[in-house]
PDB file of N, CA and C in Angstrom:
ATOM      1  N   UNK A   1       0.818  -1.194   0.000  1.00  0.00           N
ATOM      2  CA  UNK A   1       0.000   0.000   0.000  1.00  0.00           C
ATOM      3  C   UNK A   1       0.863   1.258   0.000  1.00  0.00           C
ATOM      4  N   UNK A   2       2.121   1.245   0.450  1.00  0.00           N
ATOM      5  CA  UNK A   2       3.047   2.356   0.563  1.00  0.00           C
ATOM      6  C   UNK A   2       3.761   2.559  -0.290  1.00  0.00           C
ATOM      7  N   UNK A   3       3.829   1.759  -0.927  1.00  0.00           N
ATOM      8  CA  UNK A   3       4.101   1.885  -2.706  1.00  0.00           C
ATOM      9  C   UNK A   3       3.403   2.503  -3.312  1.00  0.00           C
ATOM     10  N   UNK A   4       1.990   2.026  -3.235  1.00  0.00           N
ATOM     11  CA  UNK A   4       1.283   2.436  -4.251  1.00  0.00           C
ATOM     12  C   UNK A   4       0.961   3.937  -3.925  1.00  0.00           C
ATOM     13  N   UNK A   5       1.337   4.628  -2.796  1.00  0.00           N
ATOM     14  CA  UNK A   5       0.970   5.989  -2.750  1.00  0.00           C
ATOM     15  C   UNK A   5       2.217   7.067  -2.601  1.00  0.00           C
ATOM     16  N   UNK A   6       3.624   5.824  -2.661  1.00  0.00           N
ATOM     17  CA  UNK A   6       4.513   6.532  -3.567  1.00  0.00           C
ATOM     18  C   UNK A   6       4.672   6.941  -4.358  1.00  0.00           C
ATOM     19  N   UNK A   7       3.980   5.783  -5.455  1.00  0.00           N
ATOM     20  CA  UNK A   7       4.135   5.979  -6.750  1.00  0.00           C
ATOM     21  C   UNK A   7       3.013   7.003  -7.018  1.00  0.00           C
ATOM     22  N   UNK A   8       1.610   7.350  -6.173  1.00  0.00           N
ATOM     23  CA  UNK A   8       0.974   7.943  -6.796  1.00  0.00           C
ATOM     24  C   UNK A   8       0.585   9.420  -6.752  1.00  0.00           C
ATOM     25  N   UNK A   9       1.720   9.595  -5.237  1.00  0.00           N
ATOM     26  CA  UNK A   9       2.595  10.734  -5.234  1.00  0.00           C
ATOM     27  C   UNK A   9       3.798  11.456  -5.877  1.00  0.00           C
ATOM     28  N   UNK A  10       4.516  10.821  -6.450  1.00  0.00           N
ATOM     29  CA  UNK A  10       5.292  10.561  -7.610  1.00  0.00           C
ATOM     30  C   UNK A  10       4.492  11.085  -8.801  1.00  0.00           C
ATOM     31  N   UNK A  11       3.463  10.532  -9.036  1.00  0.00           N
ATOM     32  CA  UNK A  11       3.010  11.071 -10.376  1.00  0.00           C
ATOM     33  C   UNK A  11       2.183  12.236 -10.470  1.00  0.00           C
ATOM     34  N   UNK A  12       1.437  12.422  -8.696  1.00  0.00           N
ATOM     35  CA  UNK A  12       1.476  13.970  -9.109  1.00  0.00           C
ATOM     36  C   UNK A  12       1.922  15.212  -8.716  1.00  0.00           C
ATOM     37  N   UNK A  13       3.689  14.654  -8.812  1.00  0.00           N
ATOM     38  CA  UNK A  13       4.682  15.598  -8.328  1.00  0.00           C
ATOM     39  C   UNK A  13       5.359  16.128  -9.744  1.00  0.00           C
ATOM     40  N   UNK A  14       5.084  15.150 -10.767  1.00  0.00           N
ATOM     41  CA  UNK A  14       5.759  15.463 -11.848  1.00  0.00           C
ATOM     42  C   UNK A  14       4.361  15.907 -12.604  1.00  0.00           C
ATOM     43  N   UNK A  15       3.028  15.858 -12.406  1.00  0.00           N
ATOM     44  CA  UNK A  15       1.898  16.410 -12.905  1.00  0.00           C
ATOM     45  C   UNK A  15       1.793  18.257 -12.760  1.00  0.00           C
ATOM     46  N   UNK A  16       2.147  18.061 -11.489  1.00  0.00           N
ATOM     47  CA  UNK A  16       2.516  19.326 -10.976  1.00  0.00           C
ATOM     48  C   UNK A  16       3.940  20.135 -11.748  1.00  0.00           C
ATOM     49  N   UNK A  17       4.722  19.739 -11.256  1.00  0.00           N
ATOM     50  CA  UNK A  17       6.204  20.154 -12.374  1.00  0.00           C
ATOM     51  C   UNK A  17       5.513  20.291 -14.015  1.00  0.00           C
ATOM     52  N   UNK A  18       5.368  19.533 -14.565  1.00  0.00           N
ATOM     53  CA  UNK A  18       4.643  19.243 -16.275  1.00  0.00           C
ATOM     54  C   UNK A  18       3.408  20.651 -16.573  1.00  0.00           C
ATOM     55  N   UNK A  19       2.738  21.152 -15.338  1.00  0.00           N
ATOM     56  CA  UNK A  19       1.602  22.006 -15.465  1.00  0.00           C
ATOM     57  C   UNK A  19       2.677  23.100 -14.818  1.00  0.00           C
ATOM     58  N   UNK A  20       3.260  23.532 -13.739  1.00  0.00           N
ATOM     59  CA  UNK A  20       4.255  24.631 -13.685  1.00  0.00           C
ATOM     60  C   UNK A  20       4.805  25.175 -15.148  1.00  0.00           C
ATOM     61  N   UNK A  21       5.559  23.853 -15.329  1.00  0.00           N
ATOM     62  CA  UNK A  21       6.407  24.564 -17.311  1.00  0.00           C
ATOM     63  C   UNK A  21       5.513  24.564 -17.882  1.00  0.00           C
ATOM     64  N   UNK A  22       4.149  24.594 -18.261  1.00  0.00           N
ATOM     65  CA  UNK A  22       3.236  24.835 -19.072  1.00  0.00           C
ATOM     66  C   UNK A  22       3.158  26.461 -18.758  1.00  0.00           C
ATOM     67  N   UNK A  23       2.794  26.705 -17.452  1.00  0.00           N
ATOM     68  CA  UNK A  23       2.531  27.926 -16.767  1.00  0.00           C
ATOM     69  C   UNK A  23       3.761  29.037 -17.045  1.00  0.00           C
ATOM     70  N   UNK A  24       4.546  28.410 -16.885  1.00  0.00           N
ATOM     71  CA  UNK A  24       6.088  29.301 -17.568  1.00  0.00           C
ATOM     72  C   UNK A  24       5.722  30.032 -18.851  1.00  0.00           C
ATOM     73  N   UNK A  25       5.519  28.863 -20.070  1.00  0.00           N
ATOM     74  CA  UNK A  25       6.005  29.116 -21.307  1.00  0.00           C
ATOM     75  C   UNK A  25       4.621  29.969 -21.370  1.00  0.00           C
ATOM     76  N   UNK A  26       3.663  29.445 -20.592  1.00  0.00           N
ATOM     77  CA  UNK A  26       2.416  30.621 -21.563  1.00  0.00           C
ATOM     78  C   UNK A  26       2.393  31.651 -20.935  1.00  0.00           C
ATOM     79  N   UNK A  27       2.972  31.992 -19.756  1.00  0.00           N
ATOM     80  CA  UNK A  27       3.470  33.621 -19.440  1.00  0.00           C
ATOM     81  C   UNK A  27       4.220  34.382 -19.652  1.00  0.00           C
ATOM     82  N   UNK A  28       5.291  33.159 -20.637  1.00  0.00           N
ATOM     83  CA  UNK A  28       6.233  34.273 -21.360  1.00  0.00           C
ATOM     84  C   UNK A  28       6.035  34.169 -22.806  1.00  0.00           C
ATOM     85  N   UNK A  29       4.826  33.384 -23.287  1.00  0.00           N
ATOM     86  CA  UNK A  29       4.234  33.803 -24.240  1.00  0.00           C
ATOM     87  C   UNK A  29       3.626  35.104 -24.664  1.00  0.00           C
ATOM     88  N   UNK A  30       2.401  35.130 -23.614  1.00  0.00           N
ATOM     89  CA  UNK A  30       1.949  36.285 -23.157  1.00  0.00           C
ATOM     90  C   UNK A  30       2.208  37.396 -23.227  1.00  0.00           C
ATOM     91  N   UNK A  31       3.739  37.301 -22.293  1.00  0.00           N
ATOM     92  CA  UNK A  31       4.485  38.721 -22.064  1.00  0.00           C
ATOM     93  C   UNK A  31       5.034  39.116 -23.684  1.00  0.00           C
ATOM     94  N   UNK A  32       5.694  37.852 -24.694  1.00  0.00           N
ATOM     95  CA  UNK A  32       5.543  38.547 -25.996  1.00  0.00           C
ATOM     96  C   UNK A  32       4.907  39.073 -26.928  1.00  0.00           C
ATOM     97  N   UNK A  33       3.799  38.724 -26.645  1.00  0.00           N
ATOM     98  CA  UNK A  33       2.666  38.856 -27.332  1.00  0.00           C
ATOM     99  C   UNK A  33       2.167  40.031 -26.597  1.00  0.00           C
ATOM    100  N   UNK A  34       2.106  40.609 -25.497  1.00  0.00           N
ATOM    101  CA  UNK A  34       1.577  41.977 -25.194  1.00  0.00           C
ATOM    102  C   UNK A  34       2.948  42.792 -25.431  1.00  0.00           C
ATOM    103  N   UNK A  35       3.980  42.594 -25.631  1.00  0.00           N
ATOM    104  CA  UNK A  35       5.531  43.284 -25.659  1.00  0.00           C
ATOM    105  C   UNK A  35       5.187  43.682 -27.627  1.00  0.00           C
ATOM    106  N   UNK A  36       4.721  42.696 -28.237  1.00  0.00           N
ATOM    107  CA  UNK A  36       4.722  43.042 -29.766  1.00  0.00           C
ATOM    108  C   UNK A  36       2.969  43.630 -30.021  1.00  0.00           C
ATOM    109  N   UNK A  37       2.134  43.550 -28.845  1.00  0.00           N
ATOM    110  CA  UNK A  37       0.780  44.485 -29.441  1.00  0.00           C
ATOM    111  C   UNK A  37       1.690  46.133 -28.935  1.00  0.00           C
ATOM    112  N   UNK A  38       2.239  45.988 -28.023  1.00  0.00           N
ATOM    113  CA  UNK A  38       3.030  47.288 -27.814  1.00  0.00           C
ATOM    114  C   UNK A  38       3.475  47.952 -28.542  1.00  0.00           C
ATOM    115  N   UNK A  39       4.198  47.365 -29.256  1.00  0.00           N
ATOM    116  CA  UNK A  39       5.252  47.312 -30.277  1.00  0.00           C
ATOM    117  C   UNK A  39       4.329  48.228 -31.487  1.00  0.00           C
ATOM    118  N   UNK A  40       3.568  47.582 -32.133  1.00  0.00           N
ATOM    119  CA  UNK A  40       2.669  47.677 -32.793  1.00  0.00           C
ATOM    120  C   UNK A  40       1.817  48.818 -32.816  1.00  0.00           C
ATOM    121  N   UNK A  41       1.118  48.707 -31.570  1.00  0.00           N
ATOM    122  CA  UNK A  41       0.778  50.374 -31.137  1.00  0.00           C
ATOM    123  C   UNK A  41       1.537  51.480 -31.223  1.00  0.00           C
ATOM    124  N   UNK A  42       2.377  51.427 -31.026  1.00  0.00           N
ATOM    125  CA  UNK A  42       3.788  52.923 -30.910  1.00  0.00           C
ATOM    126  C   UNK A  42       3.447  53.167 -32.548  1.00  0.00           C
ATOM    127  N   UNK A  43       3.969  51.832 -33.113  1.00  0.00           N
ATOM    128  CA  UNK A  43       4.190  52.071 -34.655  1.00  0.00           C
ATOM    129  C   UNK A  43       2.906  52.548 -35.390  1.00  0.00           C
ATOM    130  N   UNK A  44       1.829  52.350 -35.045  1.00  0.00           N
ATOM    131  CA  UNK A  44       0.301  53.004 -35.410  1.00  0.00           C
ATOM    132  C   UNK A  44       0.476  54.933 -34.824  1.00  0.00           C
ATOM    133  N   UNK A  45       0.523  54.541 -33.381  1.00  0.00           N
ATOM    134  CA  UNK A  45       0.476  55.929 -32.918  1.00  0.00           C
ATOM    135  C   UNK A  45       1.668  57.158 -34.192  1.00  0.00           C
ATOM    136  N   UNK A  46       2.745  56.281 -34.287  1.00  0.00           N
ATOM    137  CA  UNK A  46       3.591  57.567 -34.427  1.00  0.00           C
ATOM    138  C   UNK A  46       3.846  57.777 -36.085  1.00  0.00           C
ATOM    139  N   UNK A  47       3.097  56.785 -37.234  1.00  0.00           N
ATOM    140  CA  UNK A  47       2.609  56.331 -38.040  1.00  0.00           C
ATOM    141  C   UNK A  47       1.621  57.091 -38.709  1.00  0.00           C
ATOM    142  N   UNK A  48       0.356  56.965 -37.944  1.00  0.00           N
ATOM    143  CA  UNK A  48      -0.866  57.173 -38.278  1.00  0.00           C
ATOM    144  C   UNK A  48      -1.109  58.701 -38.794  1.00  0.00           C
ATOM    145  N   UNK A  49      -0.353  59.600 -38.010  1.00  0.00           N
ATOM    146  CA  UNK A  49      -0.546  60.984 -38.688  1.00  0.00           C
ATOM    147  C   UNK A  49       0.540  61.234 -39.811  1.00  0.00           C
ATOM    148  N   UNK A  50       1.538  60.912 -39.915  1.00  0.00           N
ATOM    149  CA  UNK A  50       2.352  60.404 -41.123  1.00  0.00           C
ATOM    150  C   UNK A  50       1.693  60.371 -41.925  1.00  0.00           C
ATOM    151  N   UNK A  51       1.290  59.332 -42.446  1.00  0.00           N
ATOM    152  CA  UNK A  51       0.352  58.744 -43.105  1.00  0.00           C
ATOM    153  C   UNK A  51      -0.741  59.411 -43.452  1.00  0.00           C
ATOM    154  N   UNK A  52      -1.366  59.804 -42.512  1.00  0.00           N
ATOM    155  CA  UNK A  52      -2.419  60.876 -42.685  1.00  0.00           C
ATOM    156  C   UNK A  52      -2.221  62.122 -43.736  1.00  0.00           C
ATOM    157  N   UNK A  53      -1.015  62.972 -42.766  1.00  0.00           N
ATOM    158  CA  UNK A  53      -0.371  64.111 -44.168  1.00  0.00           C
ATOM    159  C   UNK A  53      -0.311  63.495 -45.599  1.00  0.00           C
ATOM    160  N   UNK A  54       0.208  62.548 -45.637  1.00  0.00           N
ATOM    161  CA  UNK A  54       0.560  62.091 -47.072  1.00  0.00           C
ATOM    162  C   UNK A  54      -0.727  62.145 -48.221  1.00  0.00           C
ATOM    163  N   UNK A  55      -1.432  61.282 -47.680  1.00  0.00           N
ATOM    164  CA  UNK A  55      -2.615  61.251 -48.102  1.00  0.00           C
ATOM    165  C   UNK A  55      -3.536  62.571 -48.175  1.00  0.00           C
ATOM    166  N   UNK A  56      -3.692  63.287 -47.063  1.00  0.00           N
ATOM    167  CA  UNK A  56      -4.204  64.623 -47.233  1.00  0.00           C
ATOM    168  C   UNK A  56      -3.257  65.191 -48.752  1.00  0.00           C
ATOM    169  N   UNK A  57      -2.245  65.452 -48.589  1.00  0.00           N
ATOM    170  CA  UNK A  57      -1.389  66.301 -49.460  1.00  0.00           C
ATOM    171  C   UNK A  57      -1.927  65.366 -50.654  1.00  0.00           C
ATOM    172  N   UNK A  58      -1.657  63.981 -51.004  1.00  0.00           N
ATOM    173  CA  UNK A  58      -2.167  63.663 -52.612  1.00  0.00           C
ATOM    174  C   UNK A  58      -3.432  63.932 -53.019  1.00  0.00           C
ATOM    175  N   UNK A  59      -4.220  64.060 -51.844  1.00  0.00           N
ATOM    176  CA  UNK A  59      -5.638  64.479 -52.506  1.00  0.00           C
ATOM    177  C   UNK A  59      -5.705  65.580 -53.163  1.00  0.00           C
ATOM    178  N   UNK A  60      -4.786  66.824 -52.122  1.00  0.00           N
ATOM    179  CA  UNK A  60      -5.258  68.628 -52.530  1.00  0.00           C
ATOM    180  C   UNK A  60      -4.475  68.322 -54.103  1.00  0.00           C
ATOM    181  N   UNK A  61      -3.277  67.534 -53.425  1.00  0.00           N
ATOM    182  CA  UNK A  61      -2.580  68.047 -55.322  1.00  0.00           C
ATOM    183  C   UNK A  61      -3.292  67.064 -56.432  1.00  0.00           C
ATOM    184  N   UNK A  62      -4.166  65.769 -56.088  1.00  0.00           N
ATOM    185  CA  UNK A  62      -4.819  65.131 -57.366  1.00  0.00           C
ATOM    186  C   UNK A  62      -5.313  66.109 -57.825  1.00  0.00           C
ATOM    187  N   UNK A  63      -6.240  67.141 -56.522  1.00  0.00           N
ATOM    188  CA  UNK A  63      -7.500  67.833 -57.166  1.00  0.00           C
ATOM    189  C   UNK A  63      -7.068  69.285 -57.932  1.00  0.00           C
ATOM    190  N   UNK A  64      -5.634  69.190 -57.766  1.00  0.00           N
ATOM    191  CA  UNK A  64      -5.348  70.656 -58.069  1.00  0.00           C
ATOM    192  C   UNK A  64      -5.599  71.249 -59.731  1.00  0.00           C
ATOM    193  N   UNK A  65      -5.593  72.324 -59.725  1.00  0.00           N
ATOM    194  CA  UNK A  65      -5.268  72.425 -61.751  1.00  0.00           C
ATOM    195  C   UNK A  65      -4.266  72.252 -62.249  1.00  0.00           C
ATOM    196  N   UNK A  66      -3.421  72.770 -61.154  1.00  0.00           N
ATOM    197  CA  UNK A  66      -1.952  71.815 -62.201  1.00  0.00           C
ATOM    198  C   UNK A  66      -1.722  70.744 -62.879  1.00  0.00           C
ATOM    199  N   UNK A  67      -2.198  70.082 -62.039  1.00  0.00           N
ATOM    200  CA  UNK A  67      -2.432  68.395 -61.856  1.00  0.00           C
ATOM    201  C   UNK A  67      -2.881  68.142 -63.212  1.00  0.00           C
ATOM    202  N   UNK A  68      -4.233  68.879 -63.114  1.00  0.00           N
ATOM    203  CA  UNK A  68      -4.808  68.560 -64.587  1.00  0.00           C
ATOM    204  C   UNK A  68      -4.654  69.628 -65.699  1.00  0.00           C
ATOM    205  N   UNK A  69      -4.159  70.508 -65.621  1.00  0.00           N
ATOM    206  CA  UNK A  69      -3.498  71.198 -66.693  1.00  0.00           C
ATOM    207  C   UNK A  69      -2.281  70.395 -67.105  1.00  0.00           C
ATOM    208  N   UNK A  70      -1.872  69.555 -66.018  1.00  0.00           N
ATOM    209  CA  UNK A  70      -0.322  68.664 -66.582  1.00  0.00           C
ATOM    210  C   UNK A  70      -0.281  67.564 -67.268  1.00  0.00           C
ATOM    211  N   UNK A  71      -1.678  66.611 -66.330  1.00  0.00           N
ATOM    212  CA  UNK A  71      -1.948  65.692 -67.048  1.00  0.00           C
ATOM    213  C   UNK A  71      -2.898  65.779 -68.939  1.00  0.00           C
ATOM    214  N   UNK A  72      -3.354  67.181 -68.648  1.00  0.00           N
ATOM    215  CA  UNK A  72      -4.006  67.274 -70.195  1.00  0.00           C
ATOM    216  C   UNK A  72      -2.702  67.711 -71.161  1.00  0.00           C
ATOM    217  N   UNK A  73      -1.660  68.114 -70.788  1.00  0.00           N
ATOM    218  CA  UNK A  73      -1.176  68.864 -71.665  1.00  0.00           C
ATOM    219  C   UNK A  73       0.067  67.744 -71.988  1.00  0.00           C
ATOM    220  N   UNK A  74       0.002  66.385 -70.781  1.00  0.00           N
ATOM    221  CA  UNK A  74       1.193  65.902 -71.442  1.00  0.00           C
ATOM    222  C   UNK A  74       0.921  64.745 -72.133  1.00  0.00           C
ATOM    223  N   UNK A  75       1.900  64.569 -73.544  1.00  0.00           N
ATOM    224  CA  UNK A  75       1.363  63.363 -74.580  1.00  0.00           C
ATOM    225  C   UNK A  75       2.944  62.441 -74.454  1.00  0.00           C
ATOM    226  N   UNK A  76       2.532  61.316 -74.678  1.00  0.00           N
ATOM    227  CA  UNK A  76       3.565  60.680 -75.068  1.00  0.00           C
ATOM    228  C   UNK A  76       3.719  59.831 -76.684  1.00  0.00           C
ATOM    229  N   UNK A  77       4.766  60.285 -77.161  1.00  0.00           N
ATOM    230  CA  UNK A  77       4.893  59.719 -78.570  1.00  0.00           C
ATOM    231  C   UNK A  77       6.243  58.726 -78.686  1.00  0.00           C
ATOM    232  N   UNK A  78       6.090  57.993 -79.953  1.00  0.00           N
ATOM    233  CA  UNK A  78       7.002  57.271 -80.172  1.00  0.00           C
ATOM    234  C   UNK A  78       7.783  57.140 -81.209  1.00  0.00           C
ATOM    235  N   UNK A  79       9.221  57.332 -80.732  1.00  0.00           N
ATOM    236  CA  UNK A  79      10.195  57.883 -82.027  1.00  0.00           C
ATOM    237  C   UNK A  79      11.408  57.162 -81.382  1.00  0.00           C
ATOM    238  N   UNK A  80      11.330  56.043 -83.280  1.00  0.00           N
ATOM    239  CA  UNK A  80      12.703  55.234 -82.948  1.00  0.00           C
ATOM    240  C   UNK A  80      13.114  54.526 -81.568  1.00  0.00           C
ATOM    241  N   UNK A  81      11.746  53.824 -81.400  1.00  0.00           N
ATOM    242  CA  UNK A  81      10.997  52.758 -79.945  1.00  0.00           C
ATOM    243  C   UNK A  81      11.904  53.467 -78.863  1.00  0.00           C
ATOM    244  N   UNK A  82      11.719  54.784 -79.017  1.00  0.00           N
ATOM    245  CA  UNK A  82      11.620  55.651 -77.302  1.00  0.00           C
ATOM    246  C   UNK A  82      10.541  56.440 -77.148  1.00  0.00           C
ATOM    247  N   UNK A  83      10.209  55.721 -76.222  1.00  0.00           N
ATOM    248  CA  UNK A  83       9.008  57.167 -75.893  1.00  0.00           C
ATOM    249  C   UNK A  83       9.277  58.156 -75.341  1.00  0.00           C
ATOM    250  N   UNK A  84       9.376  59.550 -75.617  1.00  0.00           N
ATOM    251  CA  UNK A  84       9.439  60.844 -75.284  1.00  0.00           C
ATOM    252  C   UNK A  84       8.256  61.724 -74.512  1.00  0.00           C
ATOM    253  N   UNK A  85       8.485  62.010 -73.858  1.00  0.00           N
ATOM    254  CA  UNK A  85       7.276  63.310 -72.789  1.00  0.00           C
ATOM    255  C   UNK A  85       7.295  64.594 -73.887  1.00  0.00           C
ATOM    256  N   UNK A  86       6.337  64.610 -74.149  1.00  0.00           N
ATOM    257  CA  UNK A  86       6.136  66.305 -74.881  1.00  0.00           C
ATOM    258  C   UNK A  86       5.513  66.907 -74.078  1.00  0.00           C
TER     259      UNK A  86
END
């Protein structure tokens, strides 16, 4: 009988140990996985208005007249298989 509650102490000493390193790896899972939504965030935050200008600015100049005074006025032709901007 003192065997058998060696052994069946034994097994859940290493049940215990086996669920600890489980408990390890998924808290330092975790911690990477909130370390790279971090990560991620900064790069949105400091990004996002970047990004923003850019886009503002291609709109004013799509809509501008230059834009389309440039795009109407420029042709492309072909002479001696180069194409040239007129």
């Amino acid at each position: 009988m003192d065997d058998m509650c060696h052994l069946y102490n034994m097994e859940l000493m290493q049940q215990r140990e086996r669920i600890e390193n489980l408990k390890r790896k998924l808290h330092s899972y975790n911690k990477n996985i909130e370390e790279q939504e971090s990560i991620f965030k900064n790069v949105v935050k400091y990004t996002d208005g970047f990004i923003n200008n850019i886009i503002t600015f291609l709109e004013r100049f799509s809509n501008s007249k230059e834009l389309n005074v440039l795009s109407n006025c420029a042709k492309y032709c072909l002479a001696d298989d180069v194409v040239i901007l007129i």
